[in-house]
Protein backbone atom coordinates (compact mmCIF):
# COMPACT_ATOMS: atom_id res chain seq x y z
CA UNK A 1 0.00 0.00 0.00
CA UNK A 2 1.31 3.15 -0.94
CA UNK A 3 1.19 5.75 1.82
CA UNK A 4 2.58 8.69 0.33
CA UNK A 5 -0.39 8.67 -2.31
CA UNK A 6 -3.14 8.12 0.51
CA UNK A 7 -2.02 11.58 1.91
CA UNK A 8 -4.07 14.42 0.65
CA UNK A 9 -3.06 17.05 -0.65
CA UNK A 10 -4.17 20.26 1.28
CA UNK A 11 -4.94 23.31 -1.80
CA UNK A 12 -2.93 26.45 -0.43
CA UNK A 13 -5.54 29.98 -0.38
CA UNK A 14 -4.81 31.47 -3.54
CA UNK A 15 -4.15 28.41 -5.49
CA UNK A 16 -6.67 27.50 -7.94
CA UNK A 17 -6.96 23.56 -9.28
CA UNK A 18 -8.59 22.49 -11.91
CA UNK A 19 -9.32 18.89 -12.49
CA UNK A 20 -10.15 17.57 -16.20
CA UNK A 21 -10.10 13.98 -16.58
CA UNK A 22 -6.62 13.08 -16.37
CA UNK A 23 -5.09 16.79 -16.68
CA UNK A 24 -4.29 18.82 -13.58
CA UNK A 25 -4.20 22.72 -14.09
CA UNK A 26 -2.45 24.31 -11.08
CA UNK A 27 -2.49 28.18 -10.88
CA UNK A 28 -1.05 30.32 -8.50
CA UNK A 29 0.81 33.83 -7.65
CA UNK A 30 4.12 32.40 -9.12
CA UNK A 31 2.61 30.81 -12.39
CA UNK A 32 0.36 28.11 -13.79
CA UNK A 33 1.58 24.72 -14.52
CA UNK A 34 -0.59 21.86 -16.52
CA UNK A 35 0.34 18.21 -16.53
CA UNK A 36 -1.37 15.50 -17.88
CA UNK A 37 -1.32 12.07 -15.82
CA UNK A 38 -2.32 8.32 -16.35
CA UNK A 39 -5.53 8.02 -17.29
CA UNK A 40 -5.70 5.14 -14.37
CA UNK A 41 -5.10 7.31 -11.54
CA UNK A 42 -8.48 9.01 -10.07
CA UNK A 43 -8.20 12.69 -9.31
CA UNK A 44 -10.43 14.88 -7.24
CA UNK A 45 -10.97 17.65 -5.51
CA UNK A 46 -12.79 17.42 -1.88
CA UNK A 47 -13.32 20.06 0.85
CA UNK A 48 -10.40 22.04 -0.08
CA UNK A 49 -7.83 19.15 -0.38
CA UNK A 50 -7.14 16.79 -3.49
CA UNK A 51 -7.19 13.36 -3.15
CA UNK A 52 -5.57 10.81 -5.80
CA UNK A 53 -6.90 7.39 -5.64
CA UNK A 54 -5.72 4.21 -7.73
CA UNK A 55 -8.57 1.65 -9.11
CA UNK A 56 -6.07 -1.58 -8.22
CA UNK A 57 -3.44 -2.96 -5.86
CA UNK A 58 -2.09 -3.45 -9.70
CA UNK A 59 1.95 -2.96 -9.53
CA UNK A 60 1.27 -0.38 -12.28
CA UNK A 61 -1.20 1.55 -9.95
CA UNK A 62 0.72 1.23 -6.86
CA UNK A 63 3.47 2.89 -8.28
CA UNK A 64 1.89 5.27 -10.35
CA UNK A 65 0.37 6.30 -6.82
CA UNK A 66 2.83 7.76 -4.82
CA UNK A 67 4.51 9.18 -8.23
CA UNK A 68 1.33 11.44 -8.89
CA UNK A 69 0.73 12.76 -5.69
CA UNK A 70 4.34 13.71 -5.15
CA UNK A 71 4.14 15.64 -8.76
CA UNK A 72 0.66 17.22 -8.39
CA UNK A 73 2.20 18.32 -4.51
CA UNK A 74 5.50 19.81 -6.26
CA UNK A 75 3.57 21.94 -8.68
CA UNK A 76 1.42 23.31 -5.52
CA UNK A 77 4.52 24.17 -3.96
CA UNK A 78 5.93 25.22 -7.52
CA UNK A 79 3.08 27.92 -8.58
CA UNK A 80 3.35 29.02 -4.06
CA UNK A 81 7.60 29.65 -3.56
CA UNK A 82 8.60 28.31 -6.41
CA UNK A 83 12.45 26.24 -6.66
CA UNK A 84 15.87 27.31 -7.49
CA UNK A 85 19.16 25.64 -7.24
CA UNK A 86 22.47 27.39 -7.34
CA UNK A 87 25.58 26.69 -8.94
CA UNK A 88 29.01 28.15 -8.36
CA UNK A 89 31.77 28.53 -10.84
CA UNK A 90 35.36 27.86 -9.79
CA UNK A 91 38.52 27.81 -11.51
CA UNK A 92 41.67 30.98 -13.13
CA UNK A 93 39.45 32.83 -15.59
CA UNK A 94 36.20 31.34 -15.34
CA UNK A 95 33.17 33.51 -14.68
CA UNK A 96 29.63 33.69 -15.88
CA UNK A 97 27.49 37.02 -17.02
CA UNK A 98 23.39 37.29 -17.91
CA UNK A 99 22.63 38.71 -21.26
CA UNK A 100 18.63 38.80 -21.82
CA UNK A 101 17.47 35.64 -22.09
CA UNK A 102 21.75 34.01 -22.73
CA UNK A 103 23.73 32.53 -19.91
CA UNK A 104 27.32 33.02 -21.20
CA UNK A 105 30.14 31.11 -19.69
CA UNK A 106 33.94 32.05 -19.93
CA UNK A 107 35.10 27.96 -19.20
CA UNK A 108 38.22 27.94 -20.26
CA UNK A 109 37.48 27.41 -23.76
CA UNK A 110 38.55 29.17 -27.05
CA UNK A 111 35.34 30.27 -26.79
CA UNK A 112 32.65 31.34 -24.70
CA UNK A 113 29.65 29.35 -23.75
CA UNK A 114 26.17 30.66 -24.67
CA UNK A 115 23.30 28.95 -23.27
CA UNK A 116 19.38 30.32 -24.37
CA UNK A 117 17.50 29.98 -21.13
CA UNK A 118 14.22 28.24 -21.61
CA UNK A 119 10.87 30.48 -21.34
CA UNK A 120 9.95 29.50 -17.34
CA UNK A 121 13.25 29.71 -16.10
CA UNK A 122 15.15 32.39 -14.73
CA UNK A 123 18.57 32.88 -14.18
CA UNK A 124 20.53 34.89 -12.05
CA UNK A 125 24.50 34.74 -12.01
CA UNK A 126 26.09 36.81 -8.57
CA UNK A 127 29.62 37.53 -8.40
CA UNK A 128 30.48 36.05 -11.53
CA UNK A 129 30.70 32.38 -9.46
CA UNK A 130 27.38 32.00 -8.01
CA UNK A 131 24.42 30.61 -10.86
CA UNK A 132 21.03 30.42 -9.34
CA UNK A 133 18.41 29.01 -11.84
CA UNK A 134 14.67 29.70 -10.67
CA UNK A 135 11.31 28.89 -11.53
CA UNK A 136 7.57 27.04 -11.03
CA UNK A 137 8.54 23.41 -12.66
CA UNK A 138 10.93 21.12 -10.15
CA UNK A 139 11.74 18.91 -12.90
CA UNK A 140 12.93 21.77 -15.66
CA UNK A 141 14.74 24.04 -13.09
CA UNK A 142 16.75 20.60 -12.63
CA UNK A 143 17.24 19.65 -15.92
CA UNK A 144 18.50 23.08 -16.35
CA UNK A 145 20.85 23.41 -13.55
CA UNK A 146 21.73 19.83 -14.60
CA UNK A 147 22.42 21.42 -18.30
CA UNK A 148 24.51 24.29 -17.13
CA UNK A 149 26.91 21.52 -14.50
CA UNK A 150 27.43 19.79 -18.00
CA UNK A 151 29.21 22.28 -19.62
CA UNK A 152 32.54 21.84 -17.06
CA UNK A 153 31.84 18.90 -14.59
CA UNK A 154 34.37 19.67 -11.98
CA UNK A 155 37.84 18.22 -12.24
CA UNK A 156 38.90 15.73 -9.82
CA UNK A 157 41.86 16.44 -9.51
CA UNK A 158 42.10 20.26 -8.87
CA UNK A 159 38.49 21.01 -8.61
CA UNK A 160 37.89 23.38 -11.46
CA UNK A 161 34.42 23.31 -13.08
CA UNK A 162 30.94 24.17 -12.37
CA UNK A 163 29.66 22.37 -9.30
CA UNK A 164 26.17 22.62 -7.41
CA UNK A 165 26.55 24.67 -4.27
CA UNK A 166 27.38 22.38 -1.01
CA UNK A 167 28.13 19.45 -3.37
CA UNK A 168 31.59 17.64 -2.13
CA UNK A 169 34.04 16.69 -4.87
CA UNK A 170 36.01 13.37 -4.14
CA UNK A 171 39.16 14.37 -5.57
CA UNK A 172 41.78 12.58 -6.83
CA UNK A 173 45.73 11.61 -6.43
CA UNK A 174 47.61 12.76 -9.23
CA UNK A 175 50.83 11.45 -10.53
CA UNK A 176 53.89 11.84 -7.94
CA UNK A 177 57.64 12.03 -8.43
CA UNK A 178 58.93 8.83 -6.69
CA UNK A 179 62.46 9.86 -6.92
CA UNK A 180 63.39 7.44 -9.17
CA UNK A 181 65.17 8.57 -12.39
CA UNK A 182 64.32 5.89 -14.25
CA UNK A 183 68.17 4.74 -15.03
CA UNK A 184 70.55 2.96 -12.91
């Protein structure tokens, strides 16, 4: 038995949800999100809470359960404070700068990095180090963050790169001089 999906979920005042079928509309002061779920799953809304309920003790249902209350909860608290995950940039030379709607990275390339932020998403870059990507959807402010990380995964052996912020890098031993010349 699932018992994350038996919890309801209690609608926050100035949240409006709308229910169609298998579509959830979620609007609130930060935005409006829609996502369409299995048609299986049974959502409603009752006394100011929603309630999703499967039709079978299925292995489908019982995991497709918990899934869609935990992604119908994260867009409540998506469209009410929103997410954001922050990124710092460290290494000689490398810095990042906010153009419009362009990330641009200086990475230690022959060129710079632009990356066209995707409509939902904003991005802030402090100090030249310090990335924070914002916005309604958990999933796309992830895959975003996740994105940006990709451009220089930090090194492990001196630590240069793009890393999330309180993420611990296991670093590496390089190469040492034994002493030995080689000869006799």
């Amino acid at each position: 038995m699932s018992r994350v999906g038996e919890k309801p979920i209690v609608i926050p005042a100035g949240v409006k949800v709308l229910v169609n079928k298998n579509a959830v509309t979620v609007e609130g002061p930060k935005g409006k999100l829609v996502k369409v779920f299995h048609p299986d799953m049974q959502i409603e809304v009752v006394d100011g809470q929603l309630l999703v309920k499967r039709p079978s003790d299925d292995r489908l249902h019982r995991s497709l359960h918990g899934l869609t209350r935990t992604l119908i909860n994260n867009m409540m608290l998506g469209v009410t404070r929103g997410f954001s995950k922050a990124l710092e940039v460290s290494g000689v030379g490398y810095r990042a700068s906010v153009e419009g709607r362009k990330l641009i990275l200086q990475l230690g390339y022959s060129q710079p990095v632009v990356y066209e932020v995707p409509p939902g998403i904003n991005v802030e870059v402090e100090k030249q180090s310090l990335i924070t990507v914002r916005g309604v959807d958990k999933w796309l402010v992830g895959e975003v963050a996740a994105k940006i990380r990709s451009f220089r995964e930090p090194d492990p052996y001196k630590g240069k790169g793009i890393r999330y912020v309180g993420e611990r890098i296991r670093f590496k031993v390089g190469k040492t001089g034994t002493g030995v010349t080689g000869g006799k």
